[in-house]
C-alpha atoms as a PDB file:
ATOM      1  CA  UNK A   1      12.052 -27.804  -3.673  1.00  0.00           C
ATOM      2  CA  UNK A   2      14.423 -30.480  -3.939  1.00  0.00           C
ATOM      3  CA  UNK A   3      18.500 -29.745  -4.278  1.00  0.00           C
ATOM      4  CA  UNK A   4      18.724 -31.408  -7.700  1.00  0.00           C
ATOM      5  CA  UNK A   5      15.422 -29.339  -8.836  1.00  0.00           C
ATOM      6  CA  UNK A   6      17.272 -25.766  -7.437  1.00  0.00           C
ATOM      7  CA  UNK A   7      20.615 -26.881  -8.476  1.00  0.00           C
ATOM      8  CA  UNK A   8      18.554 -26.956 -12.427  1.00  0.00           C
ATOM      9  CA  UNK A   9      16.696 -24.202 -11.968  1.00  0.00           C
ATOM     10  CA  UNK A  10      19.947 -22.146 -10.571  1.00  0.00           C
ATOM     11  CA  UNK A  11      21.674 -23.421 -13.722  1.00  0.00           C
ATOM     12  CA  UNK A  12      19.014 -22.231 -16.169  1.00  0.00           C
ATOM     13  CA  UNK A  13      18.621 -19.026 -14.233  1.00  0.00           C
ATOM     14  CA  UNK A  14      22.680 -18.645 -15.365  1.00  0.00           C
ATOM     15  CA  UNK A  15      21.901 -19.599 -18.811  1.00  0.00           C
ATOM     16  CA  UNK A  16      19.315 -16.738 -19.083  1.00  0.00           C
ATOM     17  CA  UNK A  17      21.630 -14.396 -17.772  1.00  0.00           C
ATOM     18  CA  UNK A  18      24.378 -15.070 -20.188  1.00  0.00           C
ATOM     19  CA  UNK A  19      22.274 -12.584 -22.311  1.00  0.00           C
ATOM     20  CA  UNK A  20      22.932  -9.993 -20.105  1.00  0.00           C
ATOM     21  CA  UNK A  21      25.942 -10.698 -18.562  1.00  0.00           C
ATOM     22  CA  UNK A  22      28.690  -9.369 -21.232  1.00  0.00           C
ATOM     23  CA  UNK A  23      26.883  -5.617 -20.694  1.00  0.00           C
ATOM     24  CA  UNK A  24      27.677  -6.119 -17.205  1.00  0.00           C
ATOM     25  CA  UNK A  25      31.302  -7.267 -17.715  1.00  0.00           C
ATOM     26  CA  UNK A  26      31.903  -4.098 -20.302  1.00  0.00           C
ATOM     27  CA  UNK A  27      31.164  -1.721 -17.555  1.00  0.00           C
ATOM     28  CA  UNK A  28      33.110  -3.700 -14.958  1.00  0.00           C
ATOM     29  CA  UNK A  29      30.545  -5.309 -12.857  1.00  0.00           C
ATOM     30  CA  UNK A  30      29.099  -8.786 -13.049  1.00  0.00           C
ATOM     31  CA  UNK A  31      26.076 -10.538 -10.485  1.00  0.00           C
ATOM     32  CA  UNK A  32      25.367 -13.955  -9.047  1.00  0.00           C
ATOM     33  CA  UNK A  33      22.374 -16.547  -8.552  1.00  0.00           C
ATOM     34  CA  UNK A  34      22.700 -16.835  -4.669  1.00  0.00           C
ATOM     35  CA  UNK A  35      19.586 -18.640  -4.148  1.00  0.00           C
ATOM     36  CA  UNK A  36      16.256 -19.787  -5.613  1.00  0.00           C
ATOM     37  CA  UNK A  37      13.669 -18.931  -2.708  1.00  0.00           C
ATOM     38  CA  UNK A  38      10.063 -21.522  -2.347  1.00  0.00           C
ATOM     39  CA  UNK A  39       8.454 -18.653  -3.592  1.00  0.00           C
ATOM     40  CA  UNK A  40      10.191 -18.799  -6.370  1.00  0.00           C
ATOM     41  CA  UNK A  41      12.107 -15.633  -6.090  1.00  0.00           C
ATOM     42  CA  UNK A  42      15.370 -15.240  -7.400  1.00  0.00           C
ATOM     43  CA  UNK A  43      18.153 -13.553  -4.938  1.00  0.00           C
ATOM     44  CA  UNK A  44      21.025 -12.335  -6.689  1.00  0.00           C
ATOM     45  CA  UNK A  45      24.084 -10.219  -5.777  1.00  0.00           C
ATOM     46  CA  UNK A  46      25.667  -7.339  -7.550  1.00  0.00           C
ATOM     47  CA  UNK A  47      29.034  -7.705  -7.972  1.00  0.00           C
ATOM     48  CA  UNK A  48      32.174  -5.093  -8.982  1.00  0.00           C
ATOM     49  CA  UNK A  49      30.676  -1.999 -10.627  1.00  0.00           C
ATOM     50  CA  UNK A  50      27.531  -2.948 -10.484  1.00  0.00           C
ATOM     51  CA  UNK A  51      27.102  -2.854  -6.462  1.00  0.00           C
ATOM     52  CA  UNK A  52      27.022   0.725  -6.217  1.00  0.00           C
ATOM     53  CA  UNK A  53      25.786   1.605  -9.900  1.00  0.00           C
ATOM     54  CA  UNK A  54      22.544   3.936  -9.619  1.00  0.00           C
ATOM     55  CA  UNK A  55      21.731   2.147 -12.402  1.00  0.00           C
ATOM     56  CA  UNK A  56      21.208  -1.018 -11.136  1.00  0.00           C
ATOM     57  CA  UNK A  57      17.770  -1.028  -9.891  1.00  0.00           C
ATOM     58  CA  UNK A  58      16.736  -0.354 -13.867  1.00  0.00           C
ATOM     59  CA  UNK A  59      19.352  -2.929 -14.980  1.00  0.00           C
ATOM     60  CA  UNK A  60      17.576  -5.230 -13.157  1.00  0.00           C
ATOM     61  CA  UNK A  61      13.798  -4.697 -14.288  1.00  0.00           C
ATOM     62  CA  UNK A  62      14.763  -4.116 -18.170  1.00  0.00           C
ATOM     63  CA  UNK A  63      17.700  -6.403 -18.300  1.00  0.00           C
ATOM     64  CA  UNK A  64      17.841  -9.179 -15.347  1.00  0.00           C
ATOM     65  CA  UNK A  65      14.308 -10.241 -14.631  1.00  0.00           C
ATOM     66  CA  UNK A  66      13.136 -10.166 -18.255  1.00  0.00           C
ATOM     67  CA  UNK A  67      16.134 -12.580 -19.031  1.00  0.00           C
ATOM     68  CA  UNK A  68      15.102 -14.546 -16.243  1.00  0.00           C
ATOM     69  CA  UNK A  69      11.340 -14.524 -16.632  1.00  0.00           C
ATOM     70  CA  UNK A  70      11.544 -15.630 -20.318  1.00  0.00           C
ATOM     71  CA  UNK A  71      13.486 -18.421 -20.153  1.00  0.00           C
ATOM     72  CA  UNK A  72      12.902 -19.460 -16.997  1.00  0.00           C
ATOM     73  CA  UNK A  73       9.056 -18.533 -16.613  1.00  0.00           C
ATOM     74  CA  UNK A  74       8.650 -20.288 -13.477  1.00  0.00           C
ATOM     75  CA  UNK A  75       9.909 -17.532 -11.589  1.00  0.00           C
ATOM     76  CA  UNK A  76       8.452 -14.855 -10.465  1.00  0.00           C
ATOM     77  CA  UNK A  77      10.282 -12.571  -8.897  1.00  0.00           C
ATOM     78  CA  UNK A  78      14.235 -11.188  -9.034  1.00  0.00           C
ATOM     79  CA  UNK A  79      15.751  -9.356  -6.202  1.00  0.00           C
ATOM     80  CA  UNK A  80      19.088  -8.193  -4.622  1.00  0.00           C
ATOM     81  CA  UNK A  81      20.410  -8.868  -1.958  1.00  0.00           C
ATOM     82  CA  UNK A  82      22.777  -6.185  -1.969  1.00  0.00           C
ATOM     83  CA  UNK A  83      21.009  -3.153  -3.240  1.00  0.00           C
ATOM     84  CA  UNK A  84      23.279  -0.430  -4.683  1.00  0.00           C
ATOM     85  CA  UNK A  85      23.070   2.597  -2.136  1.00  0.00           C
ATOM     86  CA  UNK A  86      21.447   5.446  -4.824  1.00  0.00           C
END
């Protein structure tokens, strides 16, 4: 994948989760595109709350990877890199 390809794709995968985002925010956490893989997996990190919310592994298949996967349907997978400890 070339840079200029992942640097769009990163900045569409951002743009999908602008949806979701502002749920994350209220409850104090947030998460961020670290990398687009050749796989096309997503790797994303948890950030504030949202690191150790036991939450977070449903967050992300209801909220994060359907935001991702419909506007961006390209991509198949979404994972963290930083797994909240449940």
């Amino acid at each position: 994948m070339l840079t200029q390809d992942k640097s769009d794709l990163i900045s569409k995968i951002n743009t999908a989760l602008d949806d979701v985002r502002p749920h994350l925010l209220s409850d104090g956490g947030d998460i961020e595109v670290v990398d687009v893989t050749e796989d096309m997996t997503v790797q994303v990190r948890w950030l504030g709350n949202c690191q150790n919310c036991n939450m977070s592994a449903m967050t992300m298949r209801a909220g994060i990877e359907s935001a991702i996967k419909n506007k961006v349907p390209s991509i198949l997978h979404v994972e963290a890199i930083n797994p909240a400890e449940v």
